[in-house]
C-alpha atoms as a PDB file:
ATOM      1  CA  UNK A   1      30.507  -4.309  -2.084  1.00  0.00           C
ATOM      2  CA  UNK A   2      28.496  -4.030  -5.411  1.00  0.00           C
ATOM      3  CA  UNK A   3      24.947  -5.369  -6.189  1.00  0.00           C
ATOM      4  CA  UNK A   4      26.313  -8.430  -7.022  1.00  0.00           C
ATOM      5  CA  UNK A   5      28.571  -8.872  -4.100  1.00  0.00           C
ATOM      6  CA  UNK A   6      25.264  -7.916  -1.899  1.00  0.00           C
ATOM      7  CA  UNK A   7      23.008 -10.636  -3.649  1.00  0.00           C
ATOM      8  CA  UNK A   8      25.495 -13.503  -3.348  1.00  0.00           C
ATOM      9  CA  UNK A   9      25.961 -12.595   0.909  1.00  0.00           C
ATOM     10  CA  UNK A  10      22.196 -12.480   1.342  1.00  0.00           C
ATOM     11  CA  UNK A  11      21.824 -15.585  -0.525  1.00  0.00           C
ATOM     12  CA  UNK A  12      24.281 -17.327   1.774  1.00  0.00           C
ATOM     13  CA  UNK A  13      22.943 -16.159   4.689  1.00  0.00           C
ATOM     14  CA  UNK A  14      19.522 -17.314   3.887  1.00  0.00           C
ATOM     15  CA  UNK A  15      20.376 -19.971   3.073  1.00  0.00           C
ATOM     16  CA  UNK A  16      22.333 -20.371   6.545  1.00  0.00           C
ATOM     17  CA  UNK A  17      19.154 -19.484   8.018  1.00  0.00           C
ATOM     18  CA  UNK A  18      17.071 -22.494   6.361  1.00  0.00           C
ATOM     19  CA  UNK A  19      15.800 -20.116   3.552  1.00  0.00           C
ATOM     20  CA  UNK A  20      15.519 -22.034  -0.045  1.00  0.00           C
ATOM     21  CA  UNK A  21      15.891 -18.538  -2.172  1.00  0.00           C
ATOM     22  CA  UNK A  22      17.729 -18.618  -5.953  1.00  0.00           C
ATOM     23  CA  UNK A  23      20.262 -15.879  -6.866  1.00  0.00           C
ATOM     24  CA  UNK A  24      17.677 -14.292  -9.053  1.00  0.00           C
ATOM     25  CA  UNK A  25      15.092 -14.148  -6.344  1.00  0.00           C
ATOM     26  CA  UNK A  26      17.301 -12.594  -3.856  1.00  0.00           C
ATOM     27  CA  UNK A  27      18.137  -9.634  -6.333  1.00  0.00           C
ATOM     28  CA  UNK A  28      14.672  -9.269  -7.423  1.00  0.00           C
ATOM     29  CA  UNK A  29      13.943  -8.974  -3.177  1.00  0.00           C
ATOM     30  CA  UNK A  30      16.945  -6.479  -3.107  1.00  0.00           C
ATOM     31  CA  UNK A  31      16.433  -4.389  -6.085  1.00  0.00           C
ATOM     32  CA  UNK A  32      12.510  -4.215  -4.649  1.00  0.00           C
ATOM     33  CA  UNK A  33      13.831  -3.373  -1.341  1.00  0.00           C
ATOM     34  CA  UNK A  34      17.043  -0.743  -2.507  1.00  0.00           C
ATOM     35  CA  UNK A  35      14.952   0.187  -6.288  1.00  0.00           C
ATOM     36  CA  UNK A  36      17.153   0.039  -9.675  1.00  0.00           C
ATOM     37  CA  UNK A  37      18.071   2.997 -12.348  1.00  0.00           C
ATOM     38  CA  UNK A  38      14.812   2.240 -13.848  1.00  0.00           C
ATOM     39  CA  UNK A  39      12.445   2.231 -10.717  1.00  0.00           C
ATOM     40  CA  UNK A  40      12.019   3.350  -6.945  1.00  0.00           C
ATOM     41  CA  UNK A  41      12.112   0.494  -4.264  1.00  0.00           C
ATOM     42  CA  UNK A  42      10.128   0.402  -1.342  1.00  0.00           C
ATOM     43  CA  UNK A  43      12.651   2.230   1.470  1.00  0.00           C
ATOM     44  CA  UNK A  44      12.732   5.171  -1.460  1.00  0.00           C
ATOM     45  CA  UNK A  45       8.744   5.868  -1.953  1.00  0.00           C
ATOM     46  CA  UNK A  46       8.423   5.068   1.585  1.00  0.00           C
ATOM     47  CA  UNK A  47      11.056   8.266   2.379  1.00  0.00           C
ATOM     48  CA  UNK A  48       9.657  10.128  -0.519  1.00  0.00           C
ATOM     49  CA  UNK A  49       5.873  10.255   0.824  1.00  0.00           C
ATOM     50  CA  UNK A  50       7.410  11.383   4.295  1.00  0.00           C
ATOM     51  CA  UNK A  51       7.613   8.700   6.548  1.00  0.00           C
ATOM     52  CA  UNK A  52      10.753   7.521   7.771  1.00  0.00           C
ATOM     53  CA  UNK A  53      11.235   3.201   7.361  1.00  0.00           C
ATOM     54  CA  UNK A  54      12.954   2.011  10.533  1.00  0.00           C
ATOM     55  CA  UNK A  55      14.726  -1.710  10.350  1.00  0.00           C
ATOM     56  CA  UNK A  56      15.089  -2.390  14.301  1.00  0.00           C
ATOM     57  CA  UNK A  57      18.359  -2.656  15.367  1.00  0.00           C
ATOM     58  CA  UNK A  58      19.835  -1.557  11.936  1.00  0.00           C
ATOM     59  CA  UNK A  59      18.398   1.825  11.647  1.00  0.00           C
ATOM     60  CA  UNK A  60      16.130   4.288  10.453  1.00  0.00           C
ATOM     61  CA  UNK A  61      16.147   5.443   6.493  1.00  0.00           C
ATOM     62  CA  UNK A  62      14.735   9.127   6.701  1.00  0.00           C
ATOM     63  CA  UNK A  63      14.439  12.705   4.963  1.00  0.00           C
ATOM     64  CA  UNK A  64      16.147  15.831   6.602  1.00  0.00           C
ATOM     65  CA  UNK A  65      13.514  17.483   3.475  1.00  0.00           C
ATOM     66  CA  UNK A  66      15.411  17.026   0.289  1.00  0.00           C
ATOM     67  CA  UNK A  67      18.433  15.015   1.277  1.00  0.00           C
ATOM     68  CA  UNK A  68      18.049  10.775   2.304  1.00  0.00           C
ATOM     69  CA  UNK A  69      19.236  10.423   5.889  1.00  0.00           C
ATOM     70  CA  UNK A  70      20.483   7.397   7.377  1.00  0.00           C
ATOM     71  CA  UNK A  71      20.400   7.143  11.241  1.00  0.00           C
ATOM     72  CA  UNK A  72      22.250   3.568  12.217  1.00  0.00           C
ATOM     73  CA  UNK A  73      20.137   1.745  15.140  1.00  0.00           C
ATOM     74  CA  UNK A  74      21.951   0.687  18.417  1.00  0.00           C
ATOM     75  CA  UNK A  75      22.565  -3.111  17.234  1.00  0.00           C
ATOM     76  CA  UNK A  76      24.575  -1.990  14.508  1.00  0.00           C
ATOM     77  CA  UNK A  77      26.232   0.740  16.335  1.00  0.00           C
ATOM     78  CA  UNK A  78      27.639  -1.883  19.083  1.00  0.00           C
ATOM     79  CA  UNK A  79      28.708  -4.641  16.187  1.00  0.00           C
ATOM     80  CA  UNK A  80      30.887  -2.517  14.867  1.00  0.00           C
ATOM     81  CA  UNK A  81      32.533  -1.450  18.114  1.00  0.00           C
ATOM     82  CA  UNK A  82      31.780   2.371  18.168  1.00  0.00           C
ATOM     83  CA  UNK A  83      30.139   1.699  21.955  1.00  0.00           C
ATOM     84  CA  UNK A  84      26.812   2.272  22.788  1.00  0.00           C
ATOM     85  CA  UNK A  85      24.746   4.283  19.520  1.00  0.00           C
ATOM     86  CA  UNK A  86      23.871   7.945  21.446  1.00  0.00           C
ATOM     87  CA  UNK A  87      20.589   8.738  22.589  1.00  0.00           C
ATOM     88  CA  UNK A  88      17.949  10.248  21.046  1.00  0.00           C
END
């Protein structure tokens, strides 16, 4: 799925959940979100300044000290049928 791909989803599933967002909106809350070539979003400068951003049930972005580490939650774990995420 590209950027493109991404917006259009999120825009429909707004929209399913009464949201009123245009397609331009949506990627300018992605690209602020995920960042572009030009600029950092908010997950990256979050991870950069040490702190790890946790989206509950989706996961936790993180640094292992140079390298971005993803760490998927338990929701997300179960939805896509790999059982129960493991324990921490």
């Amino acid at each position: 799925m590209d950027r493109t791909e991404l917006v259009e989803r999120t825009l429909g599933k707004a929209a399913d959940n009464g949201a009123e967002l245009s397609a331009e909106q949506t990627g300018q809350i992605i690209d602020a979100l995920f960042g572009t070539l030009e600029r950092p979003g908010a997950i990256a400068e979050v991870i950069r300044s040490g702190e790890a951003v946790t989206v509950l049930g989706f996961g936790t972005f993180d640094t292992d000290g140079h390298r971005a580490v993803f760490r998927p939650g338990t929701a997300l774990v179960e939805y896509l049928g790999h059982g129960p995420a493991p324990r921490r």
